[in-house]
Protein backbone atom coordinates (compact mmCIF):
# COMPACT_ATOMS: atom_id res chain seq x y z
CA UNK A 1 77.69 120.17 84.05
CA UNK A 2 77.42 116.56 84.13
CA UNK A 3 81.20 114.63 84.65
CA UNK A 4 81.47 112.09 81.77
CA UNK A 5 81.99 108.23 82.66
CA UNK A 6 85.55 108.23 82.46
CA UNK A 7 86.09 110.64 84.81
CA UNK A 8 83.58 108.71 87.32
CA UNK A 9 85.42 105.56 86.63
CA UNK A 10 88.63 107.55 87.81
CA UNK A 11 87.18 109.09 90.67
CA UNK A 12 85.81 105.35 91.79
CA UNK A 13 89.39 104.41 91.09
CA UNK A 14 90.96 107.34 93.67
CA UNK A 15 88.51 106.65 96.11
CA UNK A 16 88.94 102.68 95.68
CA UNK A 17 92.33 103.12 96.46
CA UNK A 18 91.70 105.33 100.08
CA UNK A 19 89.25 103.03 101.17
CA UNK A 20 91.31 99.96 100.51
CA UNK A 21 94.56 101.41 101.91
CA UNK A 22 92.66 102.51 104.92
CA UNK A 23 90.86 99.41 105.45
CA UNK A 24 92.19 96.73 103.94
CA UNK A 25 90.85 94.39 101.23
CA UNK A 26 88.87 92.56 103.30
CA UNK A 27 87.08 95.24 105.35
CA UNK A 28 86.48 97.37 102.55
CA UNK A 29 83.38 97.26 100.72
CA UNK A 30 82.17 98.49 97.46
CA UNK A 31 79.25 100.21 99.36
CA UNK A 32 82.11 102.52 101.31
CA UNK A 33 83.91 103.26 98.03
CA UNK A 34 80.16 104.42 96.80
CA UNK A 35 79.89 106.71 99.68
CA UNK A 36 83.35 107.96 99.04
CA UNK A 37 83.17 108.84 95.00
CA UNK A 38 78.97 110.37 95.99
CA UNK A 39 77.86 107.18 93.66
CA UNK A 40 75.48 103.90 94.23
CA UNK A 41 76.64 101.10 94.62
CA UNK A 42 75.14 99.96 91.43
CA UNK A 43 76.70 102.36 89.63
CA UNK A 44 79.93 101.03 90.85
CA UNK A 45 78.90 97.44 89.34
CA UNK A 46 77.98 99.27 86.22
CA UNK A 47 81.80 99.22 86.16
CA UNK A 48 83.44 96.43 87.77
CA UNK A 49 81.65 93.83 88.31
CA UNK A 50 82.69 93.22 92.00
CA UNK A 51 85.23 94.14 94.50
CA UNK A 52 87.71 91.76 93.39
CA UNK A 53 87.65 93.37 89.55
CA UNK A 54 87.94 96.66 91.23
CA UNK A 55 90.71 96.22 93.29
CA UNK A 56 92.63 94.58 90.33
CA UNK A 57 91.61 98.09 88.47
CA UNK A 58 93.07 99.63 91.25
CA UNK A 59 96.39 97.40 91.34
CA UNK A 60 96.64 97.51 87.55
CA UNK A 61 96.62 101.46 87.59
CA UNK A 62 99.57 101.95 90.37
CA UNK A 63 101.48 98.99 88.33
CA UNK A 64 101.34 101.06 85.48
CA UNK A 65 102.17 104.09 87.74
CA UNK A 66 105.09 102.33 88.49
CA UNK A 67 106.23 101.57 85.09
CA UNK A 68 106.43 104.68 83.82
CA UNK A 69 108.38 106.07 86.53
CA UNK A 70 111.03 103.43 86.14
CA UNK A 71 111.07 103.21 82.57
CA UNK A 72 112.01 107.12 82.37
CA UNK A 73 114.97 106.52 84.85
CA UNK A 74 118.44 106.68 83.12
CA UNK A 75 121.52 106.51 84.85
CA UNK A 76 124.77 104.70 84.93
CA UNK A 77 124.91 101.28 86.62
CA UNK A 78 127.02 103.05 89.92
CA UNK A 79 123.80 105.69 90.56
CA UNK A 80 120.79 103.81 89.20
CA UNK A 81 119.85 102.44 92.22
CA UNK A 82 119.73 105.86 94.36
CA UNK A 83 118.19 106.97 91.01
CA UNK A 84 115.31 104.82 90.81
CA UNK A 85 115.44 104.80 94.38
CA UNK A 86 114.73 108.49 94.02
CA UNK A 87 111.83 107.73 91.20
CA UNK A 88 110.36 105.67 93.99
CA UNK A 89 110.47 107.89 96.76
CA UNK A 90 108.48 110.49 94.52
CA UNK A 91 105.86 108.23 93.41
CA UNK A 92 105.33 107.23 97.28
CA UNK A 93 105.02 111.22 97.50
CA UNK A 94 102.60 111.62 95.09
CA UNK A 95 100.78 108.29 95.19
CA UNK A 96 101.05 107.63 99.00
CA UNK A 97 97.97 104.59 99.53
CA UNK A 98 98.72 103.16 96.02
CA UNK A 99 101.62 102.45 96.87
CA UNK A 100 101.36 100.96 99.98
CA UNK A 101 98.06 99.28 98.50
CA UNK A 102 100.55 97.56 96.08
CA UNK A 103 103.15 96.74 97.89
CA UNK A 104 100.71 95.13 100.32
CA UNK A 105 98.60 93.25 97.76
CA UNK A 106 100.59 90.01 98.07
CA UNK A 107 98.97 89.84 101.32
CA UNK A 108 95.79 88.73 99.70
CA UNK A 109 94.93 85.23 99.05
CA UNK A 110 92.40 85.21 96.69
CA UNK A 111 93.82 83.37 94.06
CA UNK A 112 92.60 85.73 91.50
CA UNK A 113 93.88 88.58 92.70
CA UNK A 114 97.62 86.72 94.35
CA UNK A 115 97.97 85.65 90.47
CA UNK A 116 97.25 89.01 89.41
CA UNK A 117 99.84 90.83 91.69
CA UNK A 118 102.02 88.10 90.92
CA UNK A 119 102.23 88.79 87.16
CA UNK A 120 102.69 92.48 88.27
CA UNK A 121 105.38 91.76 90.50
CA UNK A 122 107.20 89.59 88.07
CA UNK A 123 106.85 91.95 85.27
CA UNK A 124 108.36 95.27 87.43
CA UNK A 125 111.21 93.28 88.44
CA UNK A 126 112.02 92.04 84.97
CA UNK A 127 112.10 95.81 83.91
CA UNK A 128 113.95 96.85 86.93
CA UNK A 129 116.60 93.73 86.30
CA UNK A 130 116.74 95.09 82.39
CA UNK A 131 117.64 98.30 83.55
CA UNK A 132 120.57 96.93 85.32
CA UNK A 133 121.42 94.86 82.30
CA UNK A 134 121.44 98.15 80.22
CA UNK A 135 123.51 99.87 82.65
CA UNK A 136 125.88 97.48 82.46
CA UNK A 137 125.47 96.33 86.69
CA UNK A 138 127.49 93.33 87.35
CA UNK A 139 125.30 91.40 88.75
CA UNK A 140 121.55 92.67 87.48
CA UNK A 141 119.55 90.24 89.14
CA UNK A 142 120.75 90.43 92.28
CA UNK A 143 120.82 94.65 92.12
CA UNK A 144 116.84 94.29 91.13
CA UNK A 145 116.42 91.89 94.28
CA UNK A 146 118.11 94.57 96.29
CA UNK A 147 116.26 97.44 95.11
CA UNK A 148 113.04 95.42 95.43
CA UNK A 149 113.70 94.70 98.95
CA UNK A 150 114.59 98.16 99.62
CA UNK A 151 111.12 99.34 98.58
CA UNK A 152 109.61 96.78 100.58
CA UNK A 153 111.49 98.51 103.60
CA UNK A 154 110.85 101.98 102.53
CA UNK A 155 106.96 100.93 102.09
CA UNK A 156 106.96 99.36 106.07
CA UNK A 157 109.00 102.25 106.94
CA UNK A 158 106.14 104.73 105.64
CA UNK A 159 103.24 102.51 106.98
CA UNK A 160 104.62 102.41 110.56
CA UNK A 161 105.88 105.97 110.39
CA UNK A 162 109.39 104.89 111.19
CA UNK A 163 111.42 106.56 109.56
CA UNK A 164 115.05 104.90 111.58
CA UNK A 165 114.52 102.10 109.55
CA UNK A 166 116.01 103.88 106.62
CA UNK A 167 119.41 103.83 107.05
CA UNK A 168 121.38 103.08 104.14
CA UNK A 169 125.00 103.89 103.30
């Protein structure tokens, strides 16, 4: 039974993201994402038309990831940061190298792609500040800030395997 394009295009997509994580931008190269999802190359650029487009596929897809999980979170303004906290922890779980791929991305200079993450960036903390505002925080900007920078510190915890760094009253 033959897969149907979509479901190639996916399985380019999960195997984008395990090759990037494990490499890096840089070092990774559409022919090693071929060889991972059993496709050409070509076929790849039947897709995306290079490595860049792909990887913004790739950071476009955890973004949305991300969105959805904080979205569904509901919780008064004293637990919604353990709460979302919690929604973020899972989505590390389940998504592991998207994750990390996205919280990494600023890393990369292309201007293409640092305006891209950028725009994602920007839009996930104006949801996560909203979220405050609806749960009536005192201070919702400066909550989003501190849950952003908790994730940051949760994502170098997981990459270096150091788990001590998570202490948090």
């Amino acid at each position: 039974m033959m897969v149907v394009r979509e479901d190639k295009k996916e399985l380019i997509l999960d195997k984008a993201v395990g090759i990037f994580a494990e490499n890096g931008y840089y070092k990774a190269t559409t022919a090693l994402i071929a060889k991972a999802a059993g496709v050409t190359q070509p076929y790849i650029f039947h897709f995306f038309k290079n490595k860049e487009e792909l990887f913004i596929a790739v950071i476009d897809r955890a973004s949305k990831r991300i969105n959805e999980a904080f979205s569904g979170v509901e919780a008064p303004a004293g637990q919604l940061m353990d709460t979302m906290g919690h929604a973020f922890i899972n989505i590390m779980k389940t998504h592991k190298d998207e994750i990390i791929l996205i919280m990494q991305s600023h890393a990369i200079s292309e201007s293409v792609i640092r305006d891209h993450v950028r725009e994602k960036f920007r839009s996930v903390h104006e949801l996560v500040t909203e979220k405050f505002k609806m749960a009536g925080s005192p201070n919702p900007e400066a909550s989003a800030s501190q849950f952003f920078s908790n994730g940051f510190l949760i994502t170098v915890a997981e990459v270096l395997e150091l788990p001590q760094l998570l202490c948090f009253e």
